[in-house]
Protein backbone atom coordinates (compact mmCIF):
# COMPACT_ATOMS: atom_id res chain seq x y z
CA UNK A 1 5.59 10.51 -34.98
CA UNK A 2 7.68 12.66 -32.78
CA UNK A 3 9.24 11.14 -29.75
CA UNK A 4 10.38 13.83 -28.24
CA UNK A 5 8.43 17.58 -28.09
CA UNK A 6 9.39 20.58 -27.10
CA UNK A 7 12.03 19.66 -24.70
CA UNK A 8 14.14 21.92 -22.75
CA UNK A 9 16.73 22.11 -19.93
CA UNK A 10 19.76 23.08 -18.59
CA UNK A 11 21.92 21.16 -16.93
CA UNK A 12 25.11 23.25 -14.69
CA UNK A 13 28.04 21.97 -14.95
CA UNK A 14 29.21 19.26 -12.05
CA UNK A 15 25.82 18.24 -11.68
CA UNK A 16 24.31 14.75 -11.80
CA UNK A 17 21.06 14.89 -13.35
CA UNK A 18 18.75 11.46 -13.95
CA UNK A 19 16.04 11.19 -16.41
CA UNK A 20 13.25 9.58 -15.30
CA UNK A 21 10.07 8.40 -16.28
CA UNK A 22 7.84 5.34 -17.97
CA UNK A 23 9.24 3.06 -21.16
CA UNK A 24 8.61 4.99 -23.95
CA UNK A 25 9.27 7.95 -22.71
CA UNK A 26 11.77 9.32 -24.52
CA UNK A 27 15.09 9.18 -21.90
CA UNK A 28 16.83 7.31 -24.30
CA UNK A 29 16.56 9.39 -27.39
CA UNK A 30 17.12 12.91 -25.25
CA UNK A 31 20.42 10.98 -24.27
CA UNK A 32 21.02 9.86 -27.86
CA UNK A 33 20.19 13.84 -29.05
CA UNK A 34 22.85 15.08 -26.55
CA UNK A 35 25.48 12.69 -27.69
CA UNK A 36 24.74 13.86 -31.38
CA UNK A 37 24.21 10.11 -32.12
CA UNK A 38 20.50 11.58 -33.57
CA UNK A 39 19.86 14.87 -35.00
CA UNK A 40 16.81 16.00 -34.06
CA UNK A 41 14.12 17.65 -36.48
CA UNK A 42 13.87 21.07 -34.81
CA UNK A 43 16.35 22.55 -31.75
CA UNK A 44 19.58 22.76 -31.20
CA UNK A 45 21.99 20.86 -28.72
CA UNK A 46 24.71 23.70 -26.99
CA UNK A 47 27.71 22.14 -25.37
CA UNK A 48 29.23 25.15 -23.27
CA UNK A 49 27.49 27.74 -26.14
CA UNK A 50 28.46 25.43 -29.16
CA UNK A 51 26.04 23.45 -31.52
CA UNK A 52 26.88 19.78 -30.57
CA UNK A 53 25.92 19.05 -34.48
CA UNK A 54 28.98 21.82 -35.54
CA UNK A 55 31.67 19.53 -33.86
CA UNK A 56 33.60 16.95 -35.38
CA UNK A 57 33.37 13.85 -34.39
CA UNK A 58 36.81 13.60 -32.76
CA UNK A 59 35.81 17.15 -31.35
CA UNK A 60 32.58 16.09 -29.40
CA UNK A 61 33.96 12.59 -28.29
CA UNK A 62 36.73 14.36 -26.43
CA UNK A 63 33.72 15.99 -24.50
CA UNK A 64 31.06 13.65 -24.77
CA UNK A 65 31.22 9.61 -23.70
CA UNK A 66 28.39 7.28 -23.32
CA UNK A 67 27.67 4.69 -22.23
CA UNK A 68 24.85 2.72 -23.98
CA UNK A 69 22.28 0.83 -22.71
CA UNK A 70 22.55 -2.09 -25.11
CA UNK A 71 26.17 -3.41 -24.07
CA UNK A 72 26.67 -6.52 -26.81
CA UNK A 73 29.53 -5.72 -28.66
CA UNK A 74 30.49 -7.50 -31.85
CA UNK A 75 34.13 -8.28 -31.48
CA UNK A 76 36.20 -10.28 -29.31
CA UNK A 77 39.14 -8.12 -27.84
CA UNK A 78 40.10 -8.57 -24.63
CA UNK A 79 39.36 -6.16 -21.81
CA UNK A 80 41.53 -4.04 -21.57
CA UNK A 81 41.68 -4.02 -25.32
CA UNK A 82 38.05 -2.48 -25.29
CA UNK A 83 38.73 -0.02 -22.35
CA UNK A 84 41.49 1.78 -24.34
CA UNK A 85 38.80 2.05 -27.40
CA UNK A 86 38.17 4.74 -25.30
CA UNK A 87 41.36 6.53 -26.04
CA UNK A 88 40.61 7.05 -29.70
CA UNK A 89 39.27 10.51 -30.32
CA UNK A 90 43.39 11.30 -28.26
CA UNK A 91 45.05 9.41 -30.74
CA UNK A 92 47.02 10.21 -33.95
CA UNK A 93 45.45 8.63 -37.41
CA UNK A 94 49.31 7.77 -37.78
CA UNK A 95 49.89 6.38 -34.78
CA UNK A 96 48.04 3.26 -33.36
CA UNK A 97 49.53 2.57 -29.75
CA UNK A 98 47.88 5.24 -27.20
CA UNK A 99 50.87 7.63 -25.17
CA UNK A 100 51.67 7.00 -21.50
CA UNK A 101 49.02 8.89 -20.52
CA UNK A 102 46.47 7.58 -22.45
CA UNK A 103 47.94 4.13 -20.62
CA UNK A 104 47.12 5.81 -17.50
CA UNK A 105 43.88 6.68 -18.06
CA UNK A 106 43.08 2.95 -18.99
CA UNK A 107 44.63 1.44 -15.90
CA UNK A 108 42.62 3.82 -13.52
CA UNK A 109 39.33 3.17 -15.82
CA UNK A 110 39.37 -0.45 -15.00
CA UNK A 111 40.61 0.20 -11.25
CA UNK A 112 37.86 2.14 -10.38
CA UNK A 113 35.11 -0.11 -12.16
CA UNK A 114 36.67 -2.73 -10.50
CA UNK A 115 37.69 -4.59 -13.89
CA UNK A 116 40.97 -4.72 -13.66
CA UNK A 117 40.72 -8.66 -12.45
CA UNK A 118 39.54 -9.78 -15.62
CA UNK A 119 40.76 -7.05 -17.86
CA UNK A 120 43.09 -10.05 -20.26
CA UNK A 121 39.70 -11.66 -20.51
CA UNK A 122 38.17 -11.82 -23.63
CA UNK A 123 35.00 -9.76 -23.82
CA UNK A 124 32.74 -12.52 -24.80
CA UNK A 125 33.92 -14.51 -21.92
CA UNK A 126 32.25 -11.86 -19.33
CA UNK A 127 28.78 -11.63 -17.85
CA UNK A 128 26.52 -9.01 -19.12
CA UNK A 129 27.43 -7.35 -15.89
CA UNK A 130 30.58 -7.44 -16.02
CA UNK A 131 30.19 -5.88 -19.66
CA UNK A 132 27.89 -3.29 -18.49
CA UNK A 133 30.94 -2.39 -16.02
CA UNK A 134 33.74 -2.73 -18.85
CA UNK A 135 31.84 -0.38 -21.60
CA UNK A 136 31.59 2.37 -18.55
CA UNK A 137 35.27 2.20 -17.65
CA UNK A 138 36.11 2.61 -21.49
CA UNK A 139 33.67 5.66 -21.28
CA UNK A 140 36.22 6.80 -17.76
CA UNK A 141 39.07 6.20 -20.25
CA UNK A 142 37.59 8.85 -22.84
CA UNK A 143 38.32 11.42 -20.11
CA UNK A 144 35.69 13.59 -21.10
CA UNK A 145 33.95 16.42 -18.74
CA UNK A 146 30.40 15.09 -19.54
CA UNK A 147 29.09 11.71 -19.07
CA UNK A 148 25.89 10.30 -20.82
CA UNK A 149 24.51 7.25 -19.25
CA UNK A 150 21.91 5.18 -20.49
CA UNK A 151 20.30 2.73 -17.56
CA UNK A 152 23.85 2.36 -16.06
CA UNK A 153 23.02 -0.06 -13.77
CA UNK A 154 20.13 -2.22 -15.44
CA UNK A 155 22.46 -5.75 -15.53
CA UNK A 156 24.02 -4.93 -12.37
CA UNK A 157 23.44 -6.49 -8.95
CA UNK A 158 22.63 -4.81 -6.18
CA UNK A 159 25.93 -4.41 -4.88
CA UNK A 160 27.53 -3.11 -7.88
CA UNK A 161 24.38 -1.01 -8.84
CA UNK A 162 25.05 0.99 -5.37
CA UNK A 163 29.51 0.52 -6.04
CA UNK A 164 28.04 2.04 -9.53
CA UNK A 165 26.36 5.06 -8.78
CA UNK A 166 28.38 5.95 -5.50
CA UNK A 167 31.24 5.75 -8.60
CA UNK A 168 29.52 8.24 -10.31
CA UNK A 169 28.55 10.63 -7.61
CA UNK A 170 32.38 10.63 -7.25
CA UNK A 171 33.02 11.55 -10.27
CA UNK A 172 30.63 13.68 -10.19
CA UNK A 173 32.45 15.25 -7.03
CA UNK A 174 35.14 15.74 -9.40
CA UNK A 175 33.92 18.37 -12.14
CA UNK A 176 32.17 15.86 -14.32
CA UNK A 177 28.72 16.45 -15.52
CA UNK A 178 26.44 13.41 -15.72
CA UNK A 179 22.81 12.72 -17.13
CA UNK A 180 22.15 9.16 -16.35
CA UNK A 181 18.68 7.57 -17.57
CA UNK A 182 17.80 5.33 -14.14
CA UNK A 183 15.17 3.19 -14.17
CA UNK A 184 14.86 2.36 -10.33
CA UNK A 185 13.34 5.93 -8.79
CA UNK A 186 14.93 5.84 -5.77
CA UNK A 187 18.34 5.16 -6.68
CA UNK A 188 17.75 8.30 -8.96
CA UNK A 189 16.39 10.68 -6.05
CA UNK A 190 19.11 8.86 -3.54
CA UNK A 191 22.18 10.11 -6.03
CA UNK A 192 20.90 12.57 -8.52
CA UNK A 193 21.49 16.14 -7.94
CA UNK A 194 18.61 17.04 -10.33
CA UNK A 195 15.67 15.01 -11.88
CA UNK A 196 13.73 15.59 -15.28
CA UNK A 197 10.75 13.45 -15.34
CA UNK A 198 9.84 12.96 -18.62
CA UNK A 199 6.27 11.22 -19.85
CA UNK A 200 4.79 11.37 -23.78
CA UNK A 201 7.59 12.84 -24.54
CA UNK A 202 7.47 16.50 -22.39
CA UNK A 203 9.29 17.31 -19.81
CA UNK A 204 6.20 17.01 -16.65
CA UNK A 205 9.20 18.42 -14.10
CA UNK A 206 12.33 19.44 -13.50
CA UNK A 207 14.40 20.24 -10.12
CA UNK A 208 15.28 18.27 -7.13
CA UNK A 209 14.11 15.11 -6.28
CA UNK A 210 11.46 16.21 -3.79
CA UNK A 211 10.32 18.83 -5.88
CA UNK A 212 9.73 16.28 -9.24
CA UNK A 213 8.99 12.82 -6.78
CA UNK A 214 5.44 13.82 -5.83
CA UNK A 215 2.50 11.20 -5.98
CA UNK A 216 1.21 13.78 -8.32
CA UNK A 217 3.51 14.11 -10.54
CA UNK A 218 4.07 10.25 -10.70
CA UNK A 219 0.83 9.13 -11.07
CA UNK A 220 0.44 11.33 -14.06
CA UNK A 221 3.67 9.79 -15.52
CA UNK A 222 3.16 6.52 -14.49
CA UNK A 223 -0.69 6.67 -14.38
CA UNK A 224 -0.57 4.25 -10.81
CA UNK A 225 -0.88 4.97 -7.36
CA UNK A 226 2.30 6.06 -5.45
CA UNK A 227 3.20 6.45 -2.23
CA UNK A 228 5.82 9.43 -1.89
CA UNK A 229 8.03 9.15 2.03
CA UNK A 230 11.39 9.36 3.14
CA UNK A 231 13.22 7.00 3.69
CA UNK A 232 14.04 5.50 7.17
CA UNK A 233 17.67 5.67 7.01
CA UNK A 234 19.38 7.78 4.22
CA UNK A 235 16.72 10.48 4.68
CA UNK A 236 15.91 10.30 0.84
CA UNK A 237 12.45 10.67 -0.70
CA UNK A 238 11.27 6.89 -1.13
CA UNK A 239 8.92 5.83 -3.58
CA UNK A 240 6.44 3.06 -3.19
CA UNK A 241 4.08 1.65 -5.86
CA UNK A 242 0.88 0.74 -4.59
CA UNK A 243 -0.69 -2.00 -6.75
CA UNK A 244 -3.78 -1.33 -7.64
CA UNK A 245 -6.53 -3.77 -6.36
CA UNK A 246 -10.12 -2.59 -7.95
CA UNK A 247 -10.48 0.33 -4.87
CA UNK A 248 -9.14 0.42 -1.45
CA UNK A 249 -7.96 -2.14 0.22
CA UNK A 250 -9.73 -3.73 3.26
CA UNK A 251 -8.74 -5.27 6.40
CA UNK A 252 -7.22 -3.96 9.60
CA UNK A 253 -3.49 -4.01 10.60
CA UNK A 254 -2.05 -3.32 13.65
CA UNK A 255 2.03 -2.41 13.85
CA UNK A 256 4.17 -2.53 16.54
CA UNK A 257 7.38 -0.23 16.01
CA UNK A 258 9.02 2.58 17.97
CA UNK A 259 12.04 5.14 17.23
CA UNK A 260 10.98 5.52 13.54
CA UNK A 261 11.29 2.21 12.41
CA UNK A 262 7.89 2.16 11.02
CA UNK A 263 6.61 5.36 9.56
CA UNK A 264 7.02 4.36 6.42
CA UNK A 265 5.47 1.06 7.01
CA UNK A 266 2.55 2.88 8.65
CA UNK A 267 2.27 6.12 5.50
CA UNK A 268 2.37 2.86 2.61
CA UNK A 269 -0.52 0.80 4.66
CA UNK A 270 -3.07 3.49 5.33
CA UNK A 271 -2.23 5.30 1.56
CA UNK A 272 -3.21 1.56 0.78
CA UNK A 273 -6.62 1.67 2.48
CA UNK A 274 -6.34 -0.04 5.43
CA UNK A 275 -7.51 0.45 8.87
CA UNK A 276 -4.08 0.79 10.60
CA UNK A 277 -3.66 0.76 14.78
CA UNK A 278 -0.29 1.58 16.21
CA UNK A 279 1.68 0.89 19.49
CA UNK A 280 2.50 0.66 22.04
CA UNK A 281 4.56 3.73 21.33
CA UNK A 282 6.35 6.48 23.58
CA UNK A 283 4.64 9.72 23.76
CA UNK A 284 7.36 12.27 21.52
CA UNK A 285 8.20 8.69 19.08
CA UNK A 286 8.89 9.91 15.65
CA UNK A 287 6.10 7.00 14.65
CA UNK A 288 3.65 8.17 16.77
CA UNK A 289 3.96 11.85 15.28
CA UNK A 290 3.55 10.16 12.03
CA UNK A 291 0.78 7.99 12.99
CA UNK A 292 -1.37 11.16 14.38
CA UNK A 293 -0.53 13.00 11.24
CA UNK A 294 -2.21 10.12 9.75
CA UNK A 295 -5.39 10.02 11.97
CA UNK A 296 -4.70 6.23 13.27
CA UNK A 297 -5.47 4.50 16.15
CA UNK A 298 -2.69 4.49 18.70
CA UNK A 299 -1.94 3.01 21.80
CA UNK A 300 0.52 5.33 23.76
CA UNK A 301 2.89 5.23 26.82
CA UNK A 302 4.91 7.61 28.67
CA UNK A 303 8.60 8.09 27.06
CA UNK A 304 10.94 5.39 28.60
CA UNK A 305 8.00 3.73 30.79
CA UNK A 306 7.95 0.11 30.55
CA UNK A 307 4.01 -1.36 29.32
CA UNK A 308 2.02 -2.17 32.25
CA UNK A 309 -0.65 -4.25 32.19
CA UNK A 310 -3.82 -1.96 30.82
CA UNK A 311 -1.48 -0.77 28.20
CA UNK A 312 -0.61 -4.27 27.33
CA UNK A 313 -4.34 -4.98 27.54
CA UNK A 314 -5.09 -2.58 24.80
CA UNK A 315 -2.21 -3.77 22.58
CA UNK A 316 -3.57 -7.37 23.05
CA UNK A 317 -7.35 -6.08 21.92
CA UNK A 318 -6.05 -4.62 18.74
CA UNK A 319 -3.96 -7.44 17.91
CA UNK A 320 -6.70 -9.44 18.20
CA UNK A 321 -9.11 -7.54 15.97
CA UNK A 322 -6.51 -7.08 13.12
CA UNK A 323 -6.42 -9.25 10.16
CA UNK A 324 -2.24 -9.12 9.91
CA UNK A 325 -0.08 -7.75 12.45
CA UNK A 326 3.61 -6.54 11.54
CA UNK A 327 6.58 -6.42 13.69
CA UNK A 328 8.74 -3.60 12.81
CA UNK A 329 12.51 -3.39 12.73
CA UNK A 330 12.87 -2.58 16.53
CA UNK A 331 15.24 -2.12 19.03
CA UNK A 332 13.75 -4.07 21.78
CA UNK A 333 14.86 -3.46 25.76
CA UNK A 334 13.36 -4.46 28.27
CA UNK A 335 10.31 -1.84 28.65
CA UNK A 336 8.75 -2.40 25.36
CA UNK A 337 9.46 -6.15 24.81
CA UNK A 338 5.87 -6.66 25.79
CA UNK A 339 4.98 -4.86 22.19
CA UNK A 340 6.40 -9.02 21.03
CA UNK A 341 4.69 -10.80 23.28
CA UNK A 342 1.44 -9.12 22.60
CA UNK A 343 2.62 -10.10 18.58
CA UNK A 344 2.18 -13.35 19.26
CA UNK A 345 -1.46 -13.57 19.97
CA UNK A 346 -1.74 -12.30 15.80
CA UNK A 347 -3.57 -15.34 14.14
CA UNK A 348 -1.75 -13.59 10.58
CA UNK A 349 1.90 -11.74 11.15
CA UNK A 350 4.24 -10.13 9.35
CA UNK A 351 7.75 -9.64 11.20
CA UNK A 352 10.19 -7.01 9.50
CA UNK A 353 13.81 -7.97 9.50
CA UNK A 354 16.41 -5.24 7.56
CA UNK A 355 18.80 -5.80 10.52
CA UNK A 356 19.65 -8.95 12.41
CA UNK A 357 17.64 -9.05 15.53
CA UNK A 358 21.05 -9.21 17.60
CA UNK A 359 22.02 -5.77 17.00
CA UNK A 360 18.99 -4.55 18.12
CA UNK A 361 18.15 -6.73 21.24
CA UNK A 362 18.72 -4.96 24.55
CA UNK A 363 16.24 -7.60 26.35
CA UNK A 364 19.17 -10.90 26.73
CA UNK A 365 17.69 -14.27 26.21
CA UNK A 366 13.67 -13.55 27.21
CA UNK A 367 13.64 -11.26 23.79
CA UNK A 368 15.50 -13.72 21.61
CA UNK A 369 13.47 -16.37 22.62
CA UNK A 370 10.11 -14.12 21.72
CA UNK A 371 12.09 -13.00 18.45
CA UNK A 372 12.39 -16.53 17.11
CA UNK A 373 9.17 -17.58 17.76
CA UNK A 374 7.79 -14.90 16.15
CA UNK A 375 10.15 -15.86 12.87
CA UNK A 376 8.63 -19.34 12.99
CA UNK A 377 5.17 -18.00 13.58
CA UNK A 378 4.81 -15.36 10.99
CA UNK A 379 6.60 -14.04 7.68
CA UNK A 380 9.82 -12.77 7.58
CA UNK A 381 10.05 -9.37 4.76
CA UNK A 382 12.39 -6.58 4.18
CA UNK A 383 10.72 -3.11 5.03
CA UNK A 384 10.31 -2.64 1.06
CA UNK A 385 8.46 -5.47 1.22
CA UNK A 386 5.65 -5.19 3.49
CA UNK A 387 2.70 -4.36 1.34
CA UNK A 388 2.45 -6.95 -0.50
CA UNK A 389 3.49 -9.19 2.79
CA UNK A 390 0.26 -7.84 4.65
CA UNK A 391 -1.83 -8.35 1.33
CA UNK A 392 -0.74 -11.82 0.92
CA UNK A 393 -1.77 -12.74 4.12
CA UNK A 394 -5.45 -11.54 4.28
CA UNK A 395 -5.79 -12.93 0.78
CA UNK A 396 -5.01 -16.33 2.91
CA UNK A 397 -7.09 -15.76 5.86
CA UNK A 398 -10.32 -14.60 4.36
């Protein structure tokens, strides 16, 4: 059975380029192929013109390094030890310690994977995180102008997934070439240059993230339901999986927001199927263009004007008739602090918190004393998390 079918690309030097797509796919044998650890059955691998198979081994690892995606090694060198493994394909057959600049090239390698503080450790004494960190600075230590990555930052935090990539987008930034099999699809469109989004073993698309990162294209790879945005504040295509439920979803949700806090919020809820009011917003608010692109209900006031009391009225009504309300990630002032009082009349609400509410309160004491009671009142999500906040509370408020 053939994993992988009539596969072709190009990849320009300096470029990062992430594979993408469901398990199975093939990312990790196209990575394999290109690091002539397989050979395939038909086709031909060309490193700057030259069959990858016609090299030597010494030959290609002084161009090629990889790092794997299965990390467990079976020896127990120290760190540093396994970082300057990296050095090999440099070194004499009669010669076993590595020349002051293969030295070099070890020391940076575990500066910038941040290693270096446990680099006389013995590698069965780290985390597999810390081992997913060590095997990529012995791949830095190879010194080679391409880089094949295989799920680079699948054992990683979150902190050192991000100090990870941002890594290799430096390097990157430096002449090297990278193909990187990610996982996590927006991490891939944040960093990645280029995208080839593979499914069945075919390349479905090729080219920039917001050319491959469509909901068509993913629900054909995936076969689910995607929402496709950008996000909020990087300005990168966002992806959000929208778990299927047998059909659309039902219920109403109203969201209060303002200066694009929630377009995203408001594109995921009504892609999900809900009825979705919005407001009160400022006439020329980056939300409200959103929400009229999306045909929902919106309560509007002039830019800057504070919410009188008809406006505040018709917040109050809509509150009132939605199952869930959410509380975006708002800058709150004075004019628009009504938007969470009117919050508080929700029998079900969902209150968004990516930043704390103190660098985004304009309104003194009155709004912090609102803002907690709202956090007591309702749930407290991350923006990525909203979905399945709003569907978890009209699954417990029937």
């Amino acid at each position: 059975m053939a994993v992988l079918d009539a596969v072709s690309a190009h990849v320009d030097e300096g470029r990062f380029v992430g594979l993408v797509g469901p398990n199975g796919a093939g990312k990790s044998t196209l990575l394999r192929t290109v690091g002539a650890v397989l050979k395939p059955d038909a086709g031909t691998v060309l490193l700057d013109g030259e069959s990858v198979r016609d090299l030597s081994s010494r030959a290609a690892s002084r161009r090629v390094a990889t790092v794997p995606q299965d990390t467990s090694l079976s020896f127990d060198f120290d760190v540093r030890e396994v970082v300057a493994m990296g050095r090999t394909p440099y070194r004499s057959r009669f010669r076993s310690n590595a020349d002051e600049a293969g030295e070099e090239a070890v020391e940076r390698a575990l500066s910038r994977t941040e290693t270096e503080v446990f680099a006389d450790r013995s590698i069965g004494a780290v985390s597999g995180g810390e081992r997913q960190r060590v095997v990529l600075a012995r791949a830095l230590a190879q010194d080679t102008p391409i880089l094949l990555l295989d799920e680079p930052t699948a054992s990683l935090d979150i902190n050192h997934q991000i100090r990870t990539l941002e890594l290799v987008a430096d390097l990157v930034d430096e002449g090297k070439t990278v193909i990187a099999a990610i996982h996590d699809l927006n991490l891939a469109a944040h960093y990645c240059d280029d995208l080839l989004l593979l499914s069945g073993g075919r390349i479905l698309d090729s080219g920039a993230p917001e050319r491959v990162l469509t909901e068509s294209n993913l629900g054909r790879a995936f076969d689910t339901r995607a929402v496709v945005s950008r996000h909020p504040v990087t300005g990168a295509v966002y992806v959000t999986a929208l778990p299927e439920r047998g059909g659309d979803r039902e219920g109403r949700v109203h969201v209060i927001g303002g200066g694009g806090t929630v377009s995203r919020v408001l594109y995921v809820l009504s892609a999900a199927g809900y009825e979705v009011s919005v407001g009160a917003l400022g006439t020329g608010d980056s939300d409200l263009e959103t929400a009229r692109l999306l045909g929902l209900d919106t309560v509007t006031v002039e830019p800057f004007a504070p919410i009188d009391a008809e406006t505040r009225q018709r917040i109050t009504e809509r509150v009132l008739a939605a199952d869930v309300t959410v509380a975006g990630d708002i800058e709150v002032g004075s004019g628009n602090l009504a938007n969470l009082e009117c919050a508080a009349e929700s029998d079900a609400l969902v209150v968004v918190e990516d930043r704390p509410f103190e660098e985004r309160n304009y309104a003194g004491g009155d709004a912090a004393a609102v803002y907690r009671s709202l956090r007591e009142q309702g749930a407290v999500v991350a923006g990525s998390a909203v979905l399945s906040a709003v569907a978890r509370a009209i699954d417990s408020n029937p």
